[in-house]
Protein backbone atom coordinates (compact mmCIF):
# COMPACT_ATOMS: atom_id res chain seq x y z
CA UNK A 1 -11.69 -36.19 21.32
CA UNK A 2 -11.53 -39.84 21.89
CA UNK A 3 -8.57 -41.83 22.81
CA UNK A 4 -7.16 -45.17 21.79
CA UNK A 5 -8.32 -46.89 24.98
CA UNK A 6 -11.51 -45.90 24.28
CA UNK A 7 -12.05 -42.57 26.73
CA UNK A 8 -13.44 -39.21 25.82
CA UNK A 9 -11.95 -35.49 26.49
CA UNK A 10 -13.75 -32.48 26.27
CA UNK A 11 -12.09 -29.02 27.17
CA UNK A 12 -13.88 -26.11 27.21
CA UNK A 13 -11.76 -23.03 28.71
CA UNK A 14 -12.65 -19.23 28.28
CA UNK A 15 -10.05 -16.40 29.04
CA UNK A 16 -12.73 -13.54 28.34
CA UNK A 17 -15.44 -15.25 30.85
CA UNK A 18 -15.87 -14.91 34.23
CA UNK A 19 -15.78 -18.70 36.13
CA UNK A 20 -14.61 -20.20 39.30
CA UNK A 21 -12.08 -21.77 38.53
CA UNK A 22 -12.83 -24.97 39.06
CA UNK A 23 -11.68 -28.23 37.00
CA UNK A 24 -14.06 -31.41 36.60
CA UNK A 25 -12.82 -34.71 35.91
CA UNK A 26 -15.62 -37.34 35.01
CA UNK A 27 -15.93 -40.72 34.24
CA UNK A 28 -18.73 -43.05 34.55
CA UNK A 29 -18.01 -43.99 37.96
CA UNK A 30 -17.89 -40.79 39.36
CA UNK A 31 -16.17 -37.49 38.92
CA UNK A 32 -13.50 -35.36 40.89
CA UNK A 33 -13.86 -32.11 41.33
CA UNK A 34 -10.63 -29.36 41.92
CA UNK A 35 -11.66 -26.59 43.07
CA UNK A 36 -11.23 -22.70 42.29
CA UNK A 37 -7.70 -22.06 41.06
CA UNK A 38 -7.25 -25.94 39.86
CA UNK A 39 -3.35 -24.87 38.32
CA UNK A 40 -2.32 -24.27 41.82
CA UNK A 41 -5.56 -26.24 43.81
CA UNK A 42 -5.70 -27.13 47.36
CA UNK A 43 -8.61 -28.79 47.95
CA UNK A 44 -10.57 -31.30 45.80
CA UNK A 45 -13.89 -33.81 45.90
CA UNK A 46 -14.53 -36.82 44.35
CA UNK A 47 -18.26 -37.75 44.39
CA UNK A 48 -17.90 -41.70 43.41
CA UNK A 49 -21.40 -42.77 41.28
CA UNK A 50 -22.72 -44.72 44.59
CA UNK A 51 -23.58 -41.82 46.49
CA UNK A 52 -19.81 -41.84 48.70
CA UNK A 53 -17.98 -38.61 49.01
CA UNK A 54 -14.18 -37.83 49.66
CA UNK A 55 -13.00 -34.79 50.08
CA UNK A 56 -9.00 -33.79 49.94
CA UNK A 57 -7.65 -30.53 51.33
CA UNK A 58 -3.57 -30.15 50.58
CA UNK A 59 -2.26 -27.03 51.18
CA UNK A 60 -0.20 -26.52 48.19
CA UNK A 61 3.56 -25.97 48.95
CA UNK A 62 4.09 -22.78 47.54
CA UNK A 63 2.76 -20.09 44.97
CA UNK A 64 4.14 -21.65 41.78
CA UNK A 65 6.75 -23.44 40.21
CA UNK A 66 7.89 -24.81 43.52
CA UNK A 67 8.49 -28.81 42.29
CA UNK A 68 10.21 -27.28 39.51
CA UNK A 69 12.88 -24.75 41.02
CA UNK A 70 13.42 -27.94 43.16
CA UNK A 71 13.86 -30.06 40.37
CA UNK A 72 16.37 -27.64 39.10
CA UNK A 73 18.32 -27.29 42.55
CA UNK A 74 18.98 -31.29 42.53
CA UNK A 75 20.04 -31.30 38.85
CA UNK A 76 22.73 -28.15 39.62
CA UNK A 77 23.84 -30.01 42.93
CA UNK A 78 24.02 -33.50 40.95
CA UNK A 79 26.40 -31.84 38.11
CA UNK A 80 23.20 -32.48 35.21
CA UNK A 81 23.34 -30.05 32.37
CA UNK A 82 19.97 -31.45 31.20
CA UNK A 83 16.66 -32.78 33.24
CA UNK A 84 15.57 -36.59 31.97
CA UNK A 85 12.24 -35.05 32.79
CA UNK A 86 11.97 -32.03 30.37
CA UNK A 87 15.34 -33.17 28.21
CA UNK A 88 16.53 -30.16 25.81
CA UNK A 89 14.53 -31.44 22.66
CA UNK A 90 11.70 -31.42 24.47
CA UNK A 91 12.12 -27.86 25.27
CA UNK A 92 13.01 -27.34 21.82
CA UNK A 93 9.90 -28.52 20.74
CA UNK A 94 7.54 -26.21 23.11
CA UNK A 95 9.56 -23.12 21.75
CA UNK A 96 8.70 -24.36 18.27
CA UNK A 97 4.96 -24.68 19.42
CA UNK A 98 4.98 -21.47 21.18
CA UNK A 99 6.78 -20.18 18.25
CA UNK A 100 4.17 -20.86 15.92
CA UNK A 101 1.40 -19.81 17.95
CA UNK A 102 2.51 -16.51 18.33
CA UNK A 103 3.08 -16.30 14.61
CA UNK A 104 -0.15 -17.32 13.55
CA UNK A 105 -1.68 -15.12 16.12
CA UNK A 106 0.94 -12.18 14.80
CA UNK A 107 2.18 -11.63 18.59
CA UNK A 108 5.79 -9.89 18.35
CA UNK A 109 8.27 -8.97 21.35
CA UNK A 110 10.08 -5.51 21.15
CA UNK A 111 13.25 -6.65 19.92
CA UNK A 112 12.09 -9.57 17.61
């Protein structure tokens, strides 16, 4: 798809295939590279179009989820019924999307 500024995004993801895991970022001045298990990465490279190399190893901080159950933690300690971050519509609105994509895919929950 191409975007108003003028960049391109291609995704290509399959469920049924066997792959690394990796995610690839490129641009024309380079691309980064996150490697294996890119939703929860700890290492990545970025390979810069002149030849220069970085590479970044982060441990991630936990299994999942993490930045979010901590996000939660300030908002109970704070008195916050509602994140500025993910507000309630907004949450509203992924339930409608997930909503939908389970009924055009005809996926029902015992109890629905």
């Amino acid at each position: 798809s191409r975007h108003a500024n003028g960049g391109i995004a291609q995704l290509f993801c399959g469920l049924d295939v066997m792959g690394r895991g990796d995610a690839l970022i490129a641009a024309a001045g380079g691309h980064v590279t996150i490697h294996e298990k890119w939703w929860n990465p700890a290492r990545a490279t970025i390979r810069y179009a002149d030849g220069r190399t970085i590479e970044l190893d982060a441990p991630f901080e936990g299994g999942g989820l993490n930045y979010e159950t901590a996000h939660f933690c300030e908002l109970l300690r704070a008195g916050e019924i509602e994140s500025p971050i993910v507000t309630h519509d907004h949450s509203r609105q992924m339930i409608a999307m997930t909503d939908a994509a389970r009924a055009a895919l005809g996926v029902r929950y015992s109890g629905e």
